[in-house]
Protein backbone atom coordinates (compact mmCIF):
# COMPACT_ATOMS: atom_id res chain seq x y z
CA UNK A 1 -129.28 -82.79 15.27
CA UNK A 2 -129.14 -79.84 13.27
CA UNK A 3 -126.58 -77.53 12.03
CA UNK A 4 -126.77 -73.71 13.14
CA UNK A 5 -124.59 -70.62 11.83
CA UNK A 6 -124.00 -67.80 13.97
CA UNK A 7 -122.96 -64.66 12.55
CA UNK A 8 -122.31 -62.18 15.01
CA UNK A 9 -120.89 -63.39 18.25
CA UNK A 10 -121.30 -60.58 21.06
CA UNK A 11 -123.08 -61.04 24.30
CA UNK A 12 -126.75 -62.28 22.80
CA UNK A 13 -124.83 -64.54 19.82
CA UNK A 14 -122.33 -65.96 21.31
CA UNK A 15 -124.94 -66.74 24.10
CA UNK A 16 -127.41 -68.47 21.88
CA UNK A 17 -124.29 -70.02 20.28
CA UNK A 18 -122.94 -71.57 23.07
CA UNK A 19 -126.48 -72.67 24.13
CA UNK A 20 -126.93 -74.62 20.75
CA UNK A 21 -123.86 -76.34 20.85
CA UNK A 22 -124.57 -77.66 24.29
CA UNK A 23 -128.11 -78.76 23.59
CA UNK A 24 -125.79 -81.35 21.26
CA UNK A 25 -125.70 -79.46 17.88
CA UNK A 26 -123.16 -78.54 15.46
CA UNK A 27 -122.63 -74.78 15.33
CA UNK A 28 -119.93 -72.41 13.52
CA UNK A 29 -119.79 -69.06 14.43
CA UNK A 30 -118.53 -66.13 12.82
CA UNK A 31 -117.48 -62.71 13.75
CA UNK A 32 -115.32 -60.08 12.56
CA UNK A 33 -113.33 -59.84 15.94
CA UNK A 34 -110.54 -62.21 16.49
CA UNK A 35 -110.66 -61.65 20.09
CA UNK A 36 -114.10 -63.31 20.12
CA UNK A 37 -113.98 -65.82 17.80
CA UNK A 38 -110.71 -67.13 19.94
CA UNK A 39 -113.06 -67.34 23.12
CA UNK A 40 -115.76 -69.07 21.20
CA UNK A 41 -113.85 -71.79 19.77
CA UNK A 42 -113.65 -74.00 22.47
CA UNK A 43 -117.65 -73.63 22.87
CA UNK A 44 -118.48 -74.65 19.29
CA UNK A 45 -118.20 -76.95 16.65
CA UNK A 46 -116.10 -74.46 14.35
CA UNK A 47 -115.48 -70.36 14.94
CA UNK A 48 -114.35 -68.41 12.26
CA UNK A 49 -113.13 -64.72 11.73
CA UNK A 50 -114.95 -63.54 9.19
CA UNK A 51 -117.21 -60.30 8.00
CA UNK A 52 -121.46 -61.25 7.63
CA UNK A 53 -121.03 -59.18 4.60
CA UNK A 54 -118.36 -61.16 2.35
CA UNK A 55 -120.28 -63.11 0.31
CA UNK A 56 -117.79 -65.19 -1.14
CA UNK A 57 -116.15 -66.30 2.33
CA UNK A 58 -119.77 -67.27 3.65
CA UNK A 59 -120.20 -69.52 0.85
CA UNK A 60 -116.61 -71.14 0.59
CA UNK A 61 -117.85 -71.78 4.81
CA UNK A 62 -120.91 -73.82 3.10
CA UNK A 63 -123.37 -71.83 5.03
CA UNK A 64 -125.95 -72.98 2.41
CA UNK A 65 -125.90 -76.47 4.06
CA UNK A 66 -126.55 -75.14 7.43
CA UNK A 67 -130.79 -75.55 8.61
CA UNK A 68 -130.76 -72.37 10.43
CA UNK A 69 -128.84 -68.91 10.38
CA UNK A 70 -128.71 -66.25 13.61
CA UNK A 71 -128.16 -62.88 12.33
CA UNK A 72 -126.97 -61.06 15.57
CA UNK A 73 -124.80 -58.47 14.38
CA UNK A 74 -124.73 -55.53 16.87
CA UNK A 75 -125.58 -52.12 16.17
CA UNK A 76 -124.11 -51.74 12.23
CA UNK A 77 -127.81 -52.14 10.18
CA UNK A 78 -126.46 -52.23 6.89
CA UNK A 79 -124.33 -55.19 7.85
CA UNK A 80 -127.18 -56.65 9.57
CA UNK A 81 -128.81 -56.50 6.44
CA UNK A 82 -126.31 -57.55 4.08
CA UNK A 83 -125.73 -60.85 5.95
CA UNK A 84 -129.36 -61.55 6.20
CA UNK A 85 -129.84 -60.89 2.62
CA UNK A 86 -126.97 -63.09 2.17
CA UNK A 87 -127.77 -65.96 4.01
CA UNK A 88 -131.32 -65.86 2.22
CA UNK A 89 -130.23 -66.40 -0.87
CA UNK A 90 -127.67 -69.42 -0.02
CA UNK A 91 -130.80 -71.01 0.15
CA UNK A 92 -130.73 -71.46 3.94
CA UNK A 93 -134.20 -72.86 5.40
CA UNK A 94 -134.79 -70.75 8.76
CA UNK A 95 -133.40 -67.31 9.53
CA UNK A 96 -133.49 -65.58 12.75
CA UNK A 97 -132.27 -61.93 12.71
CA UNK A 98 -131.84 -59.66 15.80
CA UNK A 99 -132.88 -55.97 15.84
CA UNK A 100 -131.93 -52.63 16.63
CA UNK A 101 -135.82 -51.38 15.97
CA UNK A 102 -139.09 -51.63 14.61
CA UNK A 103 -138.09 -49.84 11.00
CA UNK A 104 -134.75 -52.60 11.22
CA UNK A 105 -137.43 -55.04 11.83
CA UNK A 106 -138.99 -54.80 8.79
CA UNK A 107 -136.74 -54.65 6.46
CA UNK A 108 -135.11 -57.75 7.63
CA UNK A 109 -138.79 -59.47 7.53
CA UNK A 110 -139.03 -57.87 4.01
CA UNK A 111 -135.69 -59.83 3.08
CA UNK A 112 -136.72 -63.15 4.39
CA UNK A 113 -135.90 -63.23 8.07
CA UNK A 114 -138.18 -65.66 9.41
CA UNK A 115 -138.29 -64.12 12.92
CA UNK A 116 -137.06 -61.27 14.09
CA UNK A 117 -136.16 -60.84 18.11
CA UNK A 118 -134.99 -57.95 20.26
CA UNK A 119 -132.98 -59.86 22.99
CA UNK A 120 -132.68 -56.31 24.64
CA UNK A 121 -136.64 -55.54 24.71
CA UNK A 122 -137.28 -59.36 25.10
CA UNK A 123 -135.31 -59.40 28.62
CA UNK A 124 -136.55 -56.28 29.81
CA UNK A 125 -140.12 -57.93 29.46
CA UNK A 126 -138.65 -60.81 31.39
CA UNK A 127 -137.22 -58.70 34.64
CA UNK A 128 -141.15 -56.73 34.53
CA UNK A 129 -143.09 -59.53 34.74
CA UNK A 130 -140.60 -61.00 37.42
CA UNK A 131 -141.13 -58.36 39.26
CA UNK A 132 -144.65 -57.64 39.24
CA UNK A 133 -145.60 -61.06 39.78
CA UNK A 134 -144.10 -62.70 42.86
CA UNK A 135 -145.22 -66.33 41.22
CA UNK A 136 -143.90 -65.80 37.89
CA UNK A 137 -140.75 -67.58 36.92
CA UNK A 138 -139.99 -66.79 33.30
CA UNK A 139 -142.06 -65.03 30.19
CA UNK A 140 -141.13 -65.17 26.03
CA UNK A 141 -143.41 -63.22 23.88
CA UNK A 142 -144.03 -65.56 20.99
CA UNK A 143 -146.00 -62.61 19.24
CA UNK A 144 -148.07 -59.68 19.98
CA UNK A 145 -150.57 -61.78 21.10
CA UNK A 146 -149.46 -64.83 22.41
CA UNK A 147 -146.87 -65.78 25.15
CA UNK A 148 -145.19 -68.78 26.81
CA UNK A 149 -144.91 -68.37 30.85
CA UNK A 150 -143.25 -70.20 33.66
CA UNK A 151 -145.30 -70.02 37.18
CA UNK A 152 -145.37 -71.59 40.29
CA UNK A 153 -148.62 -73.36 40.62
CA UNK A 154 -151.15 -70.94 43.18
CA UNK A 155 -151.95 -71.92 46.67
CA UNK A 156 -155.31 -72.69 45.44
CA UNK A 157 -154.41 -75.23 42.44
CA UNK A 158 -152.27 -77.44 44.53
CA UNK A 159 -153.96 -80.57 45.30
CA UNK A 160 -156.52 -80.39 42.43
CA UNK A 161 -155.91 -81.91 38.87
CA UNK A 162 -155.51 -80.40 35.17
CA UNK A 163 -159.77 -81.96 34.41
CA UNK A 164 -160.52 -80.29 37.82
CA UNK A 165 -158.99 -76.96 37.09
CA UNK A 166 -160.14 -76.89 33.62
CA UNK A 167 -158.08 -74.49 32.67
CA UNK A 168 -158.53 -73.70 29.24
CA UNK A 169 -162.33 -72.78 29.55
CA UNK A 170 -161.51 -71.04 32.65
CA UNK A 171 -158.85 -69.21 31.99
CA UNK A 172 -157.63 -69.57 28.70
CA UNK A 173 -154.55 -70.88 29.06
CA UNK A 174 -152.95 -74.47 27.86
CA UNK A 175 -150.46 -76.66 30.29
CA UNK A 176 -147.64 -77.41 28.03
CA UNK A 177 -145.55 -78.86 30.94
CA UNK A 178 -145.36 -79.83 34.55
CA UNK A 179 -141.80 -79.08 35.84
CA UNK A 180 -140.97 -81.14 39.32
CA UNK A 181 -137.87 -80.96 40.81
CA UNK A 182 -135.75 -82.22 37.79
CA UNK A 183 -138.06 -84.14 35.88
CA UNK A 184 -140.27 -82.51 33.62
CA UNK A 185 -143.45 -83.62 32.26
CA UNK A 186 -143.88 -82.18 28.72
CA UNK A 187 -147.57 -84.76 28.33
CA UNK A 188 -149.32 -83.93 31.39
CA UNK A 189 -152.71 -86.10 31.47
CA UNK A 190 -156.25 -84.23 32.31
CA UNK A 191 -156.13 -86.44 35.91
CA UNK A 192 -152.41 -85.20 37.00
CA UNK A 193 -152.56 -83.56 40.39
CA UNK A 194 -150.80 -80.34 41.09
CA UNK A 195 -148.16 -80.53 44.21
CA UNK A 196 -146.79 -77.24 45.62
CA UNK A 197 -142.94 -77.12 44.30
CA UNK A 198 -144.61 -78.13 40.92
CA UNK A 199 -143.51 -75.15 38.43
CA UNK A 200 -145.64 -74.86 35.12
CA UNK A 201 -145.22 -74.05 31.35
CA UNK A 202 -148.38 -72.50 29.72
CA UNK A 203 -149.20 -70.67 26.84
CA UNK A 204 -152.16 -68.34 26.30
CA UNK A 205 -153.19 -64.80 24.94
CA UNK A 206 -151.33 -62.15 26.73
CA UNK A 207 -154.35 -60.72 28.73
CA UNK A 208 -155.20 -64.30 29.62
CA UNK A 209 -151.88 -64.80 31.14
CA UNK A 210 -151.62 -61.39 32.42
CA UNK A 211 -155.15 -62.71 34.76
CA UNK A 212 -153.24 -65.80 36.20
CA UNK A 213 -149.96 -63.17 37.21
CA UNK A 214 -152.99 -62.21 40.00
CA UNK A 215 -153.84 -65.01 41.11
């Protein structure tokens, strides 16, 4: 289990907040708005109203003992940046900051963000490759070049196993998972036959992946 602070808790934080505490994990989140923090605090470990940008109330929180921070102030930069810097130099391990743009990106990267994400441009991404591809399911860009995607397996894999398909010569992609009805497999063996409902996680280069949304 590991401890997460949120700073920021509109629609994206409070989401990923929320999320986090019921994957089992403690969380406190913070946010200027009383409003919010009182509709958060039955979701989390701790809420508490607070600015990202004063330093000393941050540190009397003990955010330097938390593993990871989310940075998801709105659409105030400089506070964005203040509370990343911040949380950087309590000494905290991982930092994920969100972003307004690719200038806002930078900087935060420059000041020790470990990864930045744009929940806005990340979900538009999403809905497009929804709705291009009928068999696609669900799409995160990991990087420029690399991506994680849900599909339903194609009429023509079903029946045939993972050695038969051979997919990673053929089409460049690797089966992380096999997803059926509620069980998932997250070790699929090379012999593992395909069935029709079967939904599956793979991760490849983005014009590999962009191949399979035709098939």
């Amino acid at each position: 289990m590991k401890q997460f602070v949120v700073i920021g808790c509109g629609r994206f934080g409070g989401s990923v907040a929320k999320s986090l505490s019921k994957l089992g994990h403690d969380v406190l989140a913070i946010d200027k708005d009383e409003k919010i923090v009182q509709n958060i605090s039955e979701h989390v470990t701790h809420a508490v109203q607070s600015s990202g940008t004063d330093e000393q109330a941050l540190h009397s929180l003990g955010i330097k003992n938390f593993d990871v921070a989310i940075i998801s102030i709105g659409t105030d930069i400089q506070t964005s940046i203040l509370s990343t810097l911040i949380a950087k130099e309590a000494g905290i391990n991982y930092i994920v900051a969100k972003a307004q743009g690719n200038l806002h990106a930078k900087v935060l990267y420059k000041i020790g963000a470990d990864r930045v994400v744009f929940p806005e441009r990340e979900m538009g991404e999403r809905v497009a490759h929804n709705l291009v591809a009928h068999n696609i399911i669900d799409y995160i860009e990991l990087s420029k070049e690399y991506s994680i995607m849900e599909l339903e397996v194609p009429k023509n894999w079903v029946g045939k196993s993972l050695i038969d398909l051979d997919l990673r010569v053929k089409h460049g992609i690797n089966v992380m998972a096999i997803k059926h009805d509620e069980e998932i497999n997250i070790s699929p063996e090379a012999d593992d036959e395909l069935d029709h409902d079967d939904i599956l996680v793979v991760i490849g280069h983005v014009k590999d992946l962009g191949k399979i949304q035709d098939l």
